[in-house]
Protein backbone atom coordinates (compact mmCIF):
# COMPACT_ATOMS: atom_id res chain seq x y z
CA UNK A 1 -2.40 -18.97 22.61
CA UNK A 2 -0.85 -22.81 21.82
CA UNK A 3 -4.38 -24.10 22.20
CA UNK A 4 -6.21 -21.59 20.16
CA UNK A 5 -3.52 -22.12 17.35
CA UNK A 6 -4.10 -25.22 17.42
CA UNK A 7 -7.96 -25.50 16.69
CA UNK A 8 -7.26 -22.90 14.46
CA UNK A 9 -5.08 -24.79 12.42
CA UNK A 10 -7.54 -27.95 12.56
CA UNK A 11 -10.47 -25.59 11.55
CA UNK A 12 -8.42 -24.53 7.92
CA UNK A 13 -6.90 -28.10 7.44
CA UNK A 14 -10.36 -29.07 7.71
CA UNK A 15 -12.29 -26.80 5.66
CA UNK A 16 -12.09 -26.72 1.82
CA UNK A 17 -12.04 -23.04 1.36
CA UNK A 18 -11.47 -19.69 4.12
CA UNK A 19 -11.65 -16.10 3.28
CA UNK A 20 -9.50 -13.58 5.39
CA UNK A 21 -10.50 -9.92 6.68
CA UNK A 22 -7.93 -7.77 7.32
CA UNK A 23 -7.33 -4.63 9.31
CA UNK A 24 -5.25 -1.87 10.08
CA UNK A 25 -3.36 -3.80 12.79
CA UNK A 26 -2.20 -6.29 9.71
CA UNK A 27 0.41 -3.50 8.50
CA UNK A 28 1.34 -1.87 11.42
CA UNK A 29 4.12 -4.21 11.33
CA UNK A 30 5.18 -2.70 7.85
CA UNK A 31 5.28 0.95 9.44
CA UNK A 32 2.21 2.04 8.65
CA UNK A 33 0.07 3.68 11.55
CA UNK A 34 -2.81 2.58 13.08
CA UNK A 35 -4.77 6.13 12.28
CA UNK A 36 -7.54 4.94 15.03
CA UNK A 37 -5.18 4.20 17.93
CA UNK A 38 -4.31 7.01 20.45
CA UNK A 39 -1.86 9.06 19.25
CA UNK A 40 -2.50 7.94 15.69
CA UNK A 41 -3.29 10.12 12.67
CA UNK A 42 -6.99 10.48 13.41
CA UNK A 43 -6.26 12.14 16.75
CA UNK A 44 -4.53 15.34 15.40
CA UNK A 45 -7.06 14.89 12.07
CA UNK A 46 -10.58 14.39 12.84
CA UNK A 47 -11.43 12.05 9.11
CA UNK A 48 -15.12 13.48 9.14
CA UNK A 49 -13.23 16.74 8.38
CA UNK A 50 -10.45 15.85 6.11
CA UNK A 51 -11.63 12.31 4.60
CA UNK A 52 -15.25 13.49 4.17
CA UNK A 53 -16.63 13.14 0.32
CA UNK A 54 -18.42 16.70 -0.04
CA UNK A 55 -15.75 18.91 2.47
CA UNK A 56 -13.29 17.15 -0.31
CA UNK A 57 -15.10 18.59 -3.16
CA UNK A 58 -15.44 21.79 -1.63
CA UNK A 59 -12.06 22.09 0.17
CA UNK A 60 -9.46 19.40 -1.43
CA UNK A 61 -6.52 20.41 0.08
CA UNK A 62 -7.39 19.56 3.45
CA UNK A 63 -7.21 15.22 2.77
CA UNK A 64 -3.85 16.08 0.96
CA UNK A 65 -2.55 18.06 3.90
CA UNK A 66 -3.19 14.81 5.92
CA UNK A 67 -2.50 12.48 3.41
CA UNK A 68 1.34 13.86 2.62
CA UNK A 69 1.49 14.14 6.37
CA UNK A 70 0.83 10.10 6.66
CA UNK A 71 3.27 9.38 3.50
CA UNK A 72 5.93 11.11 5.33
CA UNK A 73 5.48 9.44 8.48
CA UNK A 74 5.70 6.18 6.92
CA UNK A 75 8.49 7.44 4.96
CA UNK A 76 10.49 8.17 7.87
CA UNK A 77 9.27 4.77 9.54
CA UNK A 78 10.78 2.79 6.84
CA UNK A 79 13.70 4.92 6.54
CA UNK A 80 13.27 6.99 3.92
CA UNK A 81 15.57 10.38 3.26
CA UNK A 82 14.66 13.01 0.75
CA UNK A 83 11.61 12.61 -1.31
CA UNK A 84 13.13 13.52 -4.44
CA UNK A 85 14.33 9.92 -4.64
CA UNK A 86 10.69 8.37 -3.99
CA UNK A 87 8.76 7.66 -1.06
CA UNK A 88 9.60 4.82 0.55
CA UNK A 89 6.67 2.83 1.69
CA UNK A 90 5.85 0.04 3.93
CA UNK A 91 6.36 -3.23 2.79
CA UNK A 92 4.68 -6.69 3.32
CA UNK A 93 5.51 -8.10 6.50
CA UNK A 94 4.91 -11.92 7.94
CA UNK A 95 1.37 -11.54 8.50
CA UNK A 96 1.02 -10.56 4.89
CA UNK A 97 2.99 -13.14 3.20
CA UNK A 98 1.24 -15.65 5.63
CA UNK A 99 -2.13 -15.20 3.92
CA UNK A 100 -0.05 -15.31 0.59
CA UNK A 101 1.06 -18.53 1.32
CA UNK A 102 -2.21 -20.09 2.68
CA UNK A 103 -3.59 -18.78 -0.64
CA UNK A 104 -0.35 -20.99 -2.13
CA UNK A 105 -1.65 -23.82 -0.09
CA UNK A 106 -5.09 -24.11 -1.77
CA UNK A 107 -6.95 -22.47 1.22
CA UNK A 108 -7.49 -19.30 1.03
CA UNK A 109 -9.35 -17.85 -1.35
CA UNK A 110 -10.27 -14.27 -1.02
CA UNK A 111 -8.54 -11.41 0.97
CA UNK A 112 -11.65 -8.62 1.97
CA UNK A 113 -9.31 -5.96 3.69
CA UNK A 114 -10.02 -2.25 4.65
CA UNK A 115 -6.58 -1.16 4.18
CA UNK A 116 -5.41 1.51 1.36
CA UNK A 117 -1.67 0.01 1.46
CA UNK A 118 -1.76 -2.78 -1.63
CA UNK A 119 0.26 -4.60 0.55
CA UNK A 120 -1.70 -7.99 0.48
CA UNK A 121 -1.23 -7.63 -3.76
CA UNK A 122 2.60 -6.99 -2.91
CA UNK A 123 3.09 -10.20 -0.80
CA UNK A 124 1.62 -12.37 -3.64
CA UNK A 125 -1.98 -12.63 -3.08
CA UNK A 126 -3.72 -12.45 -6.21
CA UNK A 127 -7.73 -12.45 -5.14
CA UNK A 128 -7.64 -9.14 -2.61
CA UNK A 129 -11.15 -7.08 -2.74
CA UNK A 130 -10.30 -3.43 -1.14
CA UNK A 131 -13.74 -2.52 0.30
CA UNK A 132 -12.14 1.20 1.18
CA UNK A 133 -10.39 1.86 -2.44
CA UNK A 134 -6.34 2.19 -3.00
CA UNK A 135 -3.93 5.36 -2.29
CA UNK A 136 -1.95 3.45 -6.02
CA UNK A 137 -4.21 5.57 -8.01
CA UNK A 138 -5.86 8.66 -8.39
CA UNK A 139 -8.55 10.05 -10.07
CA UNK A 140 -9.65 13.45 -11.95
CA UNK A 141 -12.24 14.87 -10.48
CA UNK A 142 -13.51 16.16 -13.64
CA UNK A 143 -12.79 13.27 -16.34
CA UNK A 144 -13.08 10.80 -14.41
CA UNK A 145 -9.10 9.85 -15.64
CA UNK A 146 -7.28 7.78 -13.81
CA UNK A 147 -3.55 8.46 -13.00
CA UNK A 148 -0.56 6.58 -10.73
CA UNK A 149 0.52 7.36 -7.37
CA UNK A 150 4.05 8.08 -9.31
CA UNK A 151 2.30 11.40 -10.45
CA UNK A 152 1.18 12.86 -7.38
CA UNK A 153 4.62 12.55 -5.94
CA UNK A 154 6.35 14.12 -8.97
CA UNK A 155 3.62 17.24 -8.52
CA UNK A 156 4.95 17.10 -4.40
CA UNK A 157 8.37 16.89 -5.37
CA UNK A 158 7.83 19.95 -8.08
CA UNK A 159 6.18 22.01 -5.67
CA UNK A 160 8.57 22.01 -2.62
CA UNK A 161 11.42 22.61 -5.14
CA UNK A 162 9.77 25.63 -6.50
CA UNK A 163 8.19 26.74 -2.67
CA UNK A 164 11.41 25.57 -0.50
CA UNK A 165 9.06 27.78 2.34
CA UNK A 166 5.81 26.39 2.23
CA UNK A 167 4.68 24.29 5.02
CA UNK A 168 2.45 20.96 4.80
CA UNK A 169 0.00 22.59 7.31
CA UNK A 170 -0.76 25.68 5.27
CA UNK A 171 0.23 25.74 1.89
CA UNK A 172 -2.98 24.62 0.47
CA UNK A 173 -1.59 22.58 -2.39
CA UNK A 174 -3.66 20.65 -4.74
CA UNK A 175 -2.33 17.63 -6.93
CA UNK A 176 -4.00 17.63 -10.54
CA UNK A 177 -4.43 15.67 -13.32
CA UNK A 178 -1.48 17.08 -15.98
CA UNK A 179 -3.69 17.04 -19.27
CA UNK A 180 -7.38 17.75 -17.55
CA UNK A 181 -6.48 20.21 -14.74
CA UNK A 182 -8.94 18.70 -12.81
CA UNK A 183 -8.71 18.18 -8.79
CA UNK A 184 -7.36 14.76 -8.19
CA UNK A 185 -9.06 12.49 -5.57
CA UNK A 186 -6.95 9.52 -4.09
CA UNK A 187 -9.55 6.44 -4.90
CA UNK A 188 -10.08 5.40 -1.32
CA UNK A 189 -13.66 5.64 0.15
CA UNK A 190 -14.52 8.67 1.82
CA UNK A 191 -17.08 9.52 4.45
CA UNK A 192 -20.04 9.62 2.86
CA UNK A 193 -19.31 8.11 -0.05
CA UNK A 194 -20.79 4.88 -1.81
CA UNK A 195 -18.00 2.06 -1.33
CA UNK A 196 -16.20 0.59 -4.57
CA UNK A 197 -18.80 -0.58 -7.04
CA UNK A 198 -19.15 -4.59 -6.49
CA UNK A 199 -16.67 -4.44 -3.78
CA UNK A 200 -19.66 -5.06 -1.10
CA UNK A 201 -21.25 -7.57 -3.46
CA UNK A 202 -18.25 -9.59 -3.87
CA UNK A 203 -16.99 -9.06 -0.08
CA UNK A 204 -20.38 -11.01 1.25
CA UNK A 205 -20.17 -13.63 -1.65
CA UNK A 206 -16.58 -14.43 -0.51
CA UNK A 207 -17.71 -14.79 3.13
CA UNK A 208 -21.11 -16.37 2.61
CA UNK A 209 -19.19 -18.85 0.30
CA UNK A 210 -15.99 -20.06 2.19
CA UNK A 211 -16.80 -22.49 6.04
CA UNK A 212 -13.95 -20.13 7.58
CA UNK A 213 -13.00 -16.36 8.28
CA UNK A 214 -10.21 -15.50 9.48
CA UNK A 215 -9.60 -11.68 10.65
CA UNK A 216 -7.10 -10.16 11.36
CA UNK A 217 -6.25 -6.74 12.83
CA UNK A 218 -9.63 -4.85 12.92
CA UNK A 219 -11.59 -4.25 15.64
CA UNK A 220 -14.97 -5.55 13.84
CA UNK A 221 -16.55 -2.17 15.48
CA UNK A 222 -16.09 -0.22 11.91
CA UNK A 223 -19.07 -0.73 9.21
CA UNK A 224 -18.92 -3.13 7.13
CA UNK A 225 -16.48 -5.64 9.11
CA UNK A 226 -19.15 -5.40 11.77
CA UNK A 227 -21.66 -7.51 10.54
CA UNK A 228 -18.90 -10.09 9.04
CA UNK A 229 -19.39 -12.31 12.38
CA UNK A 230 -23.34 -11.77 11.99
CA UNK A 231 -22.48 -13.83 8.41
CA UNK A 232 -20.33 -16.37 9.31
CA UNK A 233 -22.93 -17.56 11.56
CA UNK A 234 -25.52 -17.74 9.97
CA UNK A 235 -23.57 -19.73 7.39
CA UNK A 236 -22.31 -22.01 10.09
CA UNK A 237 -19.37 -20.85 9.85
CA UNK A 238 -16.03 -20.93 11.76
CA UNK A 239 -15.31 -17.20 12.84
CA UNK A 240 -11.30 -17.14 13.41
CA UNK A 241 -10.48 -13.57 15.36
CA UNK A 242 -6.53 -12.84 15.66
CA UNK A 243 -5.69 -9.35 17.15
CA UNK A 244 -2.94 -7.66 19.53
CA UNK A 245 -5.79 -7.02 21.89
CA UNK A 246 -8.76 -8.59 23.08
CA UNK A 247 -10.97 -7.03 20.46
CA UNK A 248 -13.66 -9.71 18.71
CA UNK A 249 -12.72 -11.99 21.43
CA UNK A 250 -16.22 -12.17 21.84
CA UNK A 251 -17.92 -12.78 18.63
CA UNK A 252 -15.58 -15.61 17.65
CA UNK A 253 -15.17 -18.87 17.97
CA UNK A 254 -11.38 -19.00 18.33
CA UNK A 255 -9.85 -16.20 19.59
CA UNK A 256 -6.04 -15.55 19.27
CA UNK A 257 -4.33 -12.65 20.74
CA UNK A 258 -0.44 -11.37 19.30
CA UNK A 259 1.18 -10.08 17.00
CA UNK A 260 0.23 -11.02 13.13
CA UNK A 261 3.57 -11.12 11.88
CA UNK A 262 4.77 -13.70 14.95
CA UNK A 263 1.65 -15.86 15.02
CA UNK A 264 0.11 -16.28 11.37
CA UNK A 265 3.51 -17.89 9.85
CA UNK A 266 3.01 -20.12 13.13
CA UNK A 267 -0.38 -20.99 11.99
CA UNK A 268 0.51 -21.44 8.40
CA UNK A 269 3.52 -24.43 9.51
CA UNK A 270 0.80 -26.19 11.49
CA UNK A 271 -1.82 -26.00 8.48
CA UNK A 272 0.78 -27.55 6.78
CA UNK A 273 1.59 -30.30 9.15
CA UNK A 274 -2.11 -30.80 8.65
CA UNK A 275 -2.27 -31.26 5.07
């Protein structure tokens, strides 16, 4: 992918401004899953069932069976032992701090990304619009009151030391907010619920506003990254498409294919030969 690199590079040494739109396949790297890819979470866990907006308000438990099911995988996957001494969770890899650094370079100006992981914001970049919400917080379903991830652990940990039995898959547990009682709802976008207010707005504004996009790690088959390329053109844009395979190879204008974490720090050295 020399070539490719290459006019990638000259495309952001050239341009004043680029936004990036990021993907799953970004933090695989960091451990996390890919829940779309065979074998991923999504295969066991159909997410019209468990990550749907009104089967939520009628049946909560079944999004936190799923979601303590993905925190422990990614526990395990960064080497995590027992809970009681926090989850361990994935942590920014190359790819992420690649985009931090562009940002550090004057380039980069906006992050869009679909993932739930705040693992853009832990790398350093400050100007990251999360189109699908954050697992950091939760809120009551009642109040409206926001609490941290910290809590909903500390309810987990409570729990399984008071029900050493009970089993992920059917003990029906609920977190909820301690002053409230109210149901707790992770703030990430459901099915069939209105995205994050202004996080739509602000996502086109970024695109529509900067001569280069650069995504990486989503298919661009998933609403609303599907009509990024759609925008980009019409703007006269530069459409930059880096994924592990050859998906988006066809809507963009320079394709890479590899892995994020090997070929964005690649592409952030010859940016800065360039500048």
């Amino acid at each position: 992918p020399e070539a490719a690199l290459e006019a990638a590079a000259d495309a952001i040494a050239r341009a004043g401004s680029m936004t990036a739109f990021t993907g799953a396949g970004i933090s695989v790297e960091s451990g996390i899953p890919d829940f779309r890819s065979p074998g991923g979470l999504w295969s066991k866990y159909d997410p019209f069932v468990y990550c749907e907006y009104s089967n939520f308000k009628r049946d909560p438990h079944l999004f936190w069976q799923m979601g303590r099911e993905l925190a422990l995988e990614v526990h395990k996957a960064n080497g995590g032992g027992d809970i009681k001494d926090g989850l361990k969770e994935g942590q920014p890899n190359a790819a992420h701090r690649a985009l931090a650094e562009l940002e550090e370079l004057g380039k980069l100006h906006t992050v869009i990304t679909q993932n739930i992981d705040s693992l853009h914001q832990k790398a350093g970049s400050s100007r990251v619009i999360e189109i699908h919400g954050t697992m950091a917080t939760a809120s009551c379903m009642e109040t409206g009151q926001q609490v941290d991830q910290s809590e909903i652990l500390r309810q987990w940990v409570a729990f399984r030391e008071a029900n050493p039995a009970a089993q992920i898959e059917t003990d029906r547990w609920v977190p909820r907010h301690p002053e409230s009682g109210g149901v707790l709802k992770p703030d990430v976008t459901m099915f069939g619920e209105a995205l994050p207010t202004g996080a739509l707005g602000s996502s086109w504004k970024a695109v529509l506003s900067a001569p280069v996009c650069l995504v990486v790690g989503t298919g661009l088959n998933v609403f609303p990254a599907a009509l990024v390329p759609g925008v980009v053109r019409w703007r006269l844009g530069k459409l930059i498409v880096l994924n592990l395979d050859r998906s988006g190879a066809d809507s963009a204008h320079i394709f890479i294919q590899g892995r994020a974490g090997e070929v964005l720090p690649r592409l952030v050295q010859l940016v800065r030969q360039r500048t």
